[in-house]
C-alpha atoms as a PDB file:
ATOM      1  CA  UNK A   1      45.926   7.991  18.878  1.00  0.00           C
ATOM      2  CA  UNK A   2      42.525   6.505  20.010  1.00  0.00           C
ATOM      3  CA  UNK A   3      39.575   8.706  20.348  1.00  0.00           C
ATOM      4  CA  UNK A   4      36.224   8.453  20.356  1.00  0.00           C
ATOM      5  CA  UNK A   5      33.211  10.664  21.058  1.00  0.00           C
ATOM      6  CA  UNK A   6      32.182  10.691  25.133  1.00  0.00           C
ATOM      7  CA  UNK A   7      28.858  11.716  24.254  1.00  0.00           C
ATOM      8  CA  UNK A   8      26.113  10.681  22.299  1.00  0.00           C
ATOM      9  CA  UNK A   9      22.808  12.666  22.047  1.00  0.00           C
ATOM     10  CA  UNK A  10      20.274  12.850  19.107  1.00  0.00           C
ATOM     11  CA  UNK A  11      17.780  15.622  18.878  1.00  0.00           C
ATOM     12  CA  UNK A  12      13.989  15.560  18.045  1.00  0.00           C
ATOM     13  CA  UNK A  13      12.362  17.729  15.459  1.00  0.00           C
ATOM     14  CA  UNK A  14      11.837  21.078  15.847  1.00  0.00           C
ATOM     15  CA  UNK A  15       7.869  20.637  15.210  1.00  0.00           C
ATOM     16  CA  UNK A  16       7.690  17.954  17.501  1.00  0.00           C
ATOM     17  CA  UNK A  17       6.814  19.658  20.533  1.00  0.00           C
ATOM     18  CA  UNK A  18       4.577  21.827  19.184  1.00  0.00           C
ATOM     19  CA  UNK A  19       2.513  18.746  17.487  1.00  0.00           C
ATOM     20  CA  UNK A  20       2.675  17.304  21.127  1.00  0.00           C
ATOM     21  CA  UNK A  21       0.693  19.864  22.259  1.00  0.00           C
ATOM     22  CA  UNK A  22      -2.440  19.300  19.923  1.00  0.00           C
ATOM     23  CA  UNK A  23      -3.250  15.664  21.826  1.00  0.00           C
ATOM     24  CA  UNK A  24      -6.469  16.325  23.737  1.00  0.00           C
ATOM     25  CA  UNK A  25      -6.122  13.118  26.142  1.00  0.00           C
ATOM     26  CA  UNK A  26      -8.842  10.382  25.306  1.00  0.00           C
ATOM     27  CA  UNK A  27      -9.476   6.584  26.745  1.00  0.00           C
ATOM     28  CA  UNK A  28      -9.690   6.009  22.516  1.00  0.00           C
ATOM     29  CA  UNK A  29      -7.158   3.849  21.523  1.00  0.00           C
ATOM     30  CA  UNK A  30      -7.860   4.475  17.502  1.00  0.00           C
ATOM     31  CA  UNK A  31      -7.632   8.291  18.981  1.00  0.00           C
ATOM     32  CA  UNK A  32      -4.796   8.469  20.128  1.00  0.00           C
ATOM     33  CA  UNK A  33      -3.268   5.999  17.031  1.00  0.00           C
ATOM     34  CA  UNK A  34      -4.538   8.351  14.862  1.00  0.00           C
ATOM     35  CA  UNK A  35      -2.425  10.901  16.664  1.00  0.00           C
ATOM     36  CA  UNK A  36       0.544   8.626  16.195  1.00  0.00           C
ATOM     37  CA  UNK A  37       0.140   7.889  12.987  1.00  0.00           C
ATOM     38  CA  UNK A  38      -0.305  11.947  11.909  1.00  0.00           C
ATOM     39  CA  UNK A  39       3.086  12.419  13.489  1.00  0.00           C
ATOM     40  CA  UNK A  40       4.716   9.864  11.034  1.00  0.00           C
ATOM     41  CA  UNK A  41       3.127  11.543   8.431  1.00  0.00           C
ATOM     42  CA  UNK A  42       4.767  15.060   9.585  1.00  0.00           C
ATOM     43  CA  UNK A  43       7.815  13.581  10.109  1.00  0.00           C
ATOM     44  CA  UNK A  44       8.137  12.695   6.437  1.00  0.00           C
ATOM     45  CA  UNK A  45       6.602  16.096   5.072  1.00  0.00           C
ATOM     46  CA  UNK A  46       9.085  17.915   7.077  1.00  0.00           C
ATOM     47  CA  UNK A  47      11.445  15.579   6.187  1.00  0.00           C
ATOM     48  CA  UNK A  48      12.997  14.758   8.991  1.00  0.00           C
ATOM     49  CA  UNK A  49      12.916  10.937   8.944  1.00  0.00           C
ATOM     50  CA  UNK A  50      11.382   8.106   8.367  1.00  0.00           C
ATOM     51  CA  UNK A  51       7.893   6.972   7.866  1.00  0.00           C
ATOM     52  CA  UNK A  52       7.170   5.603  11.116  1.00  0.00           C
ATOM     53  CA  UNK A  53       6.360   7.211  14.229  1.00  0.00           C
ATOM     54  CA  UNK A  54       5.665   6.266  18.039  1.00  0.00           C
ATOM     55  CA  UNK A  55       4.315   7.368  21.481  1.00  0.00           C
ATOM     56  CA  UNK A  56       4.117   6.131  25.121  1.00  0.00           C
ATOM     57  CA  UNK A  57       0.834   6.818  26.716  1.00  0.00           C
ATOM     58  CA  UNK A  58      -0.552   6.213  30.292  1.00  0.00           C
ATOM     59  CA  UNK A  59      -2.661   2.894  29.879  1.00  0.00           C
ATOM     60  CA  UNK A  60      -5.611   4.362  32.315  1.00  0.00           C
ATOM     61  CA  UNK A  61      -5.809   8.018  31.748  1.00  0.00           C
ATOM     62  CA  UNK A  62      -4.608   7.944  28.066  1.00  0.00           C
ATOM     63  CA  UNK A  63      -2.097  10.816  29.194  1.00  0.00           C
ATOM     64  CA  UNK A  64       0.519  11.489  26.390  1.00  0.00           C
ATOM     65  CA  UNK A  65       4.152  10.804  28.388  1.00  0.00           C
ATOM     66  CA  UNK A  66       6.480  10.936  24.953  1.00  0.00           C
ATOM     67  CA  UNK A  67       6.173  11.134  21.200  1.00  0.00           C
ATOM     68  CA  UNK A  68       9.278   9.503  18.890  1.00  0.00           C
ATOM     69  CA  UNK A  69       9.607   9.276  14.901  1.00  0.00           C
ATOM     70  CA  UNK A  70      12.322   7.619  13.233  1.00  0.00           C
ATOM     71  CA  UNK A  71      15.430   9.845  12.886  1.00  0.00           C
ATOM     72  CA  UNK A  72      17.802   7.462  11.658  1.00  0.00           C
ATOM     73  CA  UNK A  73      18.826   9.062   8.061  1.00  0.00           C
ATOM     74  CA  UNK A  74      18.611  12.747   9.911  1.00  0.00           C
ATOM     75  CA  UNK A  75      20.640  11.787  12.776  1.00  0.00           C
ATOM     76  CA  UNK A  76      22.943   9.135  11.206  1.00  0.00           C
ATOM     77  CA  UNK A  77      22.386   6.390  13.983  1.00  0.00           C
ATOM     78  CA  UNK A  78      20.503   3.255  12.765  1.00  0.00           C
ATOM     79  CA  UNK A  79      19.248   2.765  16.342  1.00  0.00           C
ATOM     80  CA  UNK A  80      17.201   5.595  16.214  1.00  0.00           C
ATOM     81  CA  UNK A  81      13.642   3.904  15.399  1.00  0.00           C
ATOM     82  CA  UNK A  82      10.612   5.535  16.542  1.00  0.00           C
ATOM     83  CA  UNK A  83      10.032   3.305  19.288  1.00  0.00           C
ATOM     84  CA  UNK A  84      13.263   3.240  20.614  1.00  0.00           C
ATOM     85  CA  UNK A  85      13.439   7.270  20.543  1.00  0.00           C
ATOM     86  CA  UNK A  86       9.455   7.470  22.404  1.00  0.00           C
ATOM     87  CA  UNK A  87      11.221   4.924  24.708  1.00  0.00           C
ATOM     88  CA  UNK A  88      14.020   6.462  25.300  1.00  0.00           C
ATOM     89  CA  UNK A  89      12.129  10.361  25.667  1.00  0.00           C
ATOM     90  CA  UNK A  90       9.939   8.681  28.078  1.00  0.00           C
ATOM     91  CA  UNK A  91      12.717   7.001  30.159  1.00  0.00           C
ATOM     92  CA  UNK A  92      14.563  10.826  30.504  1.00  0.00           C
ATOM     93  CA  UNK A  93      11.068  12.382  31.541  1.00  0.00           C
ATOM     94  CA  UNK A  94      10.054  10.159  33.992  1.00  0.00           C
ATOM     95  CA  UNK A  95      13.668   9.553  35.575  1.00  0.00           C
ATOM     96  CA  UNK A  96      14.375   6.027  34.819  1.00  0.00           C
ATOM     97  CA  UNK A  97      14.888   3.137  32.888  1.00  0.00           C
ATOM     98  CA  UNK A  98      11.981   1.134  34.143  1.00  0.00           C
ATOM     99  CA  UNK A  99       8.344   2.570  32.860  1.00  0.00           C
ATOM    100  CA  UNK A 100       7.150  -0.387  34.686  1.00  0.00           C
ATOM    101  CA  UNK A 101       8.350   0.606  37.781  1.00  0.00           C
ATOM    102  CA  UNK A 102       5.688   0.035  40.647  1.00  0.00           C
ATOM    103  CA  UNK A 103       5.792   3.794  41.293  1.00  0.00           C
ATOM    104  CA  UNK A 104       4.549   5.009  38.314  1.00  0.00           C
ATOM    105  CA  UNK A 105       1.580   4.536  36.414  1.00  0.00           C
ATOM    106  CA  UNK A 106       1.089   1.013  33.832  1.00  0.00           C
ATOM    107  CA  UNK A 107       2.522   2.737  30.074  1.00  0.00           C
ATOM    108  CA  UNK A 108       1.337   1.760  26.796  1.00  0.00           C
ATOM    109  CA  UNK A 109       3.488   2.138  23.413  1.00  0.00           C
ATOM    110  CA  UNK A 110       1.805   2.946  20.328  1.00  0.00           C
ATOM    111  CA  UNK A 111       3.325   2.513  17.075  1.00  0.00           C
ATOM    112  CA  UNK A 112       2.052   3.253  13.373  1.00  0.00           C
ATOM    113  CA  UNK A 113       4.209  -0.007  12.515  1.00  0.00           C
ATOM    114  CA  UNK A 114       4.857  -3.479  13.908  1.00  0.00           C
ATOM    115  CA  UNK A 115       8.254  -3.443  15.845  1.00  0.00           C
ATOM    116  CA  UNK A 116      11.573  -4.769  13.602  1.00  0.00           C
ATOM    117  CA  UNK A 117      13.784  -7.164  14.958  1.00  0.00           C
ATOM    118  CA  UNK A 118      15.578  -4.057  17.261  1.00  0.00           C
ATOM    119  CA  UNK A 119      12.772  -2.786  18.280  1.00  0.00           C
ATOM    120  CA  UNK A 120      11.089  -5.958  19.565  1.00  0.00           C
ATOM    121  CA  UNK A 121      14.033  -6.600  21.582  1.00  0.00           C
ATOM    122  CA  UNK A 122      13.923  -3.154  23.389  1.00  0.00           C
ATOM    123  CA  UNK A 123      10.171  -3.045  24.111  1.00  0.00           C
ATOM    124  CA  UNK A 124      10.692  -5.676  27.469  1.00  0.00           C
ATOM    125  CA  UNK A 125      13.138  -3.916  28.916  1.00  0.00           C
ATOM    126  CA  UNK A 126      10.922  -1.104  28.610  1.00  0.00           C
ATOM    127  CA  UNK A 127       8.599  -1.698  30.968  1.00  0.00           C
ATOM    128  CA  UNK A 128       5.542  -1.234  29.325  1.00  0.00           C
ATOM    129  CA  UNK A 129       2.649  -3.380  30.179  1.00  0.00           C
ATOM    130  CA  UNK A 130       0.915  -3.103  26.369  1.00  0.00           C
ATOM    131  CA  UNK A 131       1.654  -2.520  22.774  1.00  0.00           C
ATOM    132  CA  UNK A 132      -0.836  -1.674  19.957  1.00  0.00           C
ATOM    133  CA  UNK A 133      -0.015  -1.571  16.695  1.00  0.00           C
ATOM    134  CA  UNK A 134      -1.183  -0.282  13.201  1.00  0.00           C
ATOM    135  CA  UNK A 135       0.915  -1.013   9.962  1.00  0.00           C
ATOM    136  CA  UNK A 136       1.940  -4.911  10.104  1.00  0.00           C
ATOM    137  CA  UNK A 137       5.844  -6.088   9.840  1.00  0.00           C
ATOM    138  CA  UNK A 138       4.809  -6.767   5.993  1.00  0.00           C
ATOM    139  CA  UNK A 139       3.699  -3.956   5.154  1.00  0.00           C
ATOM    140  CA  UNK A 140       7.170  -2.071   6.174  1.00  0.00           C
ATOM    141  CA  UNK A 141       8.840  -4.915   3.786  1.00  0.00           C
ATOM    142  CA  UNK A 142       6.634  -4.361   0.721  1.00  0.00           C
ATOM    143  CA  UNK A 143       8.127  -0.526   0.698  1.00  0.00           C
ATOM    144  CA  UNK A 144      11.691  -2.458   0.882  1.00  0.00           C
ATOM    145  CA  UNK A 145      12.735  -1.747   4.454  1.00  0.00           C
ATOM    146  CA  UNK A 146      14.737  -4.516   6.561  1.00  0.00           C
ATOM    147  CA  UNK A 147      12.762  -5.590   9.379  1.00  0.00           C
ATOM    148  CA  UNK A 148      14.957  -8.062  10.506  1.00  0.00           C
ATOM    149  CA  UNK A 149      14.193 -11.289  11.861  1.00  0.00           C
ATOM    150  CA  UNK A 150      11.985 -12.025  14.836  1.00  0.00           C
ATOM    151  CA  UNK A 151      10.695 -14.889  16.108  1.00  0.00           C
ATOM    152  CA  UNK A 152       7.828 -16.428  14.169  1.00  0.00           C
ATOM    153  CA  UNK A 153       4.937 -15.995  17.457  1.00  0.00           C
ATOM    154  CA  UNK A 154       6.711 -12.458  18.152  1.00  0.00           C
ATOM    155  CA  UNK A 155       3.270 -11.510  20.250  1.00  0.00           C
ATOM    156  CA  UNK A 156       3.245 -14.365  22.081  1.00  0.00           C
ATOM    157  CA  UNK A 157       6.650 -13.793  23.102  1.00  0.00           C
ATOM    158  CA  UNK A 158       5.779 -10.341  24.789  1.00  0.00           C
ATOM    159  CA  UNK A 159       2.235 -11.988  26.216  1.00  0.00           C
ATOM    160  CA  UNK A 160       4.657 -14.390  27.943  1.00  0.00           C
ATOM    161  CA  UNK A 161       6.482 -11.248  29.664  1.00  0.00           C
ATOM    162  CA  UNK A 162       2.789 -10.004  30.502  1.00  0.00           C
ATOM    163  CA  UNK A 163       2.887  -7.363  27.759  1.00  0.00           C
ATOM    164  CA  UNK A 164      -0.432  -7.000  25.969  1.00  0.00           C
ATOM    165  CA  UNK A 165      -0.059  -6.529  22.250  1.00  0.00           C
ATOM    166  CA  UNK A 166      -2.963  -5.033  20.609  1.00  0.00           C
ATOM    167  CA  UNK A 167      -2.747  -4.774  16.707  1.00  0.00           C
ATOM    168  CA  UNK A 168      -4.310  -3.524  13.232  1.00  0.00           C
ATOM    169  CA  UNK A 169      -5.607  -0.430  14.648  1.00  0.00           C
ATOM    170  CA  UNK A 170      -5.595   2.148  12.018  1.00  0.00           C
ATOM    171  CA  UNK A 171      -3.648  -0.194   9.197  1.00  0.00           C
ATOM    172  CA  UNK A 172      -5.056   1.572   6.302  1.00  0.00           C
ATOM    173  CA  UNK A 173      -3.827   5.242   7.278  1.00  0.00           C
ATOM    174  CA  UNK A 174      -0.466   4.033   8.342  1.00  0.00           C
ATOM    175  CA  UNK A 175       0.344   2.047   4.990  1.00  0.00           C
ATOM    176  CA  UNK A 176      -0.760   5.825   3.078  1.00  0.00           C
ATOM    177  CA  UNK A 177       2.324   6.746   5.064  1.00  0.00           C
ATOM    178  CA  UNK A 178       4.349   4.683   4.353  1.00  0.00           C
ATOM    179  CA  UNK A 179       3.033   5.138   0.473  1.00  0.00           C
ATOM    180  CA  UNK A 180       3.976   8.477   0.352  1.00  0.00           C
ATOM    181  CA  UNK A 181       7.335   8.000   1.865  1.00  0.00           C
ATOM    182  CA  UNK A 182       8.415   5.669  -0.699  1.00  0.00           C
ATOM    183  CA  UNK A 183       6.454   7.282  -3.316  1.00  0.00           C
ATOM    184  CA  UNK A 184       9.078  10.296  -3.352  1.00  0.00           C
ATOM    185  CA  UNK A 185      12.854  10.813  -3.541  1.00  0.00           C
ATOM    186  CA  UNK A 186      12.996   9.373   0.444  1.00  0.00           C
ATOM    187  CA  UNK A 187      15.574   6.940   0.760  1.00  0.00           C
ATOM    188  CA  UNK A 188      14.446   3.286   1.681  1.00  0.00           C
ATOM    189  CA  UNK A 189      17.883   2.926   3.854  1.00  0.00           C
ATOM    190  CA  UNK A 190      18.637  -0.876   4.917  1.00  0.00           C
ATOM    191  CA  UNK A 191      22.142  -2.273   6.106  1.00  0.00           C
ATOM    192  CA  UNK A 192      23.466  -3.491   3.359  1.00  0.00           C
ATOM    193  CA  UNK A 193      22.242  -2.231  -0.110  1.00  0.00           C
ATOM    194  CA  UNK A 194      23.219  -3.564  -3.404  1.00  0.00           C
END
């Protein structure tokens, strides 16, 4: 007989919340990358995923709204990329699907690497009116992970849907992350391996 599960849920880490609450809000966009990137960089100490990590701010106040890392190996589900979990956090805090929505204040997403191909498609529907970067697509591949492919002029692809993209802010610190990831037992998990 059929079955299959009628609920799907994933949970955050256990340190997550309590990292959260060590943002002092700031109109500094390295700031508040730096904060993003440190979370990445917990998130593979603890060992709870992967080497990448992501928030949604408030563009004008600089307001923390969510915080995401990748849980993908942790919580078996390949969907579960840091921006796509901040998204998602965000999205069940605020009520909605839309962070654009004209009632709510203009969101930023933050990311200590540039979107993969999954990723890029989910930022639109989002809502968010900006993007800033760190770590660039590249620099995920050199470690061996499968970004996926994305159009060529990915930025100018969001500008057209009147998303700013912002990137290369805080490069250096996110690639050490990334570094020490791979430089352990971590898995680089793509796909198809072999």
């Amino acid at each position: 007989m059929f079955s299959q599960p009628h609920k799907i849920e994933f949970s955050l880490p256990e340190w997550i919340n309590e990292y959260s609450l060590t943002y002092q809000t700031t109109d500094d966009l390295k700031e508040r990358m730096k904060f993003v990137i440190q979370a990445a960089k917990i998130n593979v100490e603890e060992k709870t995923g992967g080497p990448f990590a992501a928030a949604i701010f408030e563009i004008e106040t600089g307001k923390l709204v969510s915080l995401g890392v990748n849980l993908v190996m942790t919580q078996g589900l390949s969907i579960l990329h840091a921006e796509v979990v901040a998204i998602s956090v965000a999205q069940r805090k605020l009520g909605g699907y839309d962070l654009g929505a004209k009632s709510l204040p203009r969101h930023e997403l933050l990311t200590s690497t540039e979107p993969c191909a999954m990723c890029l498609g989910a930022i639109p529907w989002s809502g968010v009116k900006k993007m800033v970067t760190a770590a660039f697509d590249q620099d995920a591949r050199n470690i061996g992970f499968d970004e996926g492919q994305k159009p060529i002029d990915w930025v100018a692809a969001l500008n057209e849907r009147n998303i700013e993209v912002i990137r290369n802010i805080e490069r250096d610190e996110a690639i050490k992350v990334m570094q020490l990831y791979s430089g352990s037992d971590n898995h680089i998990y793509n796909p198809r391996e072999g």
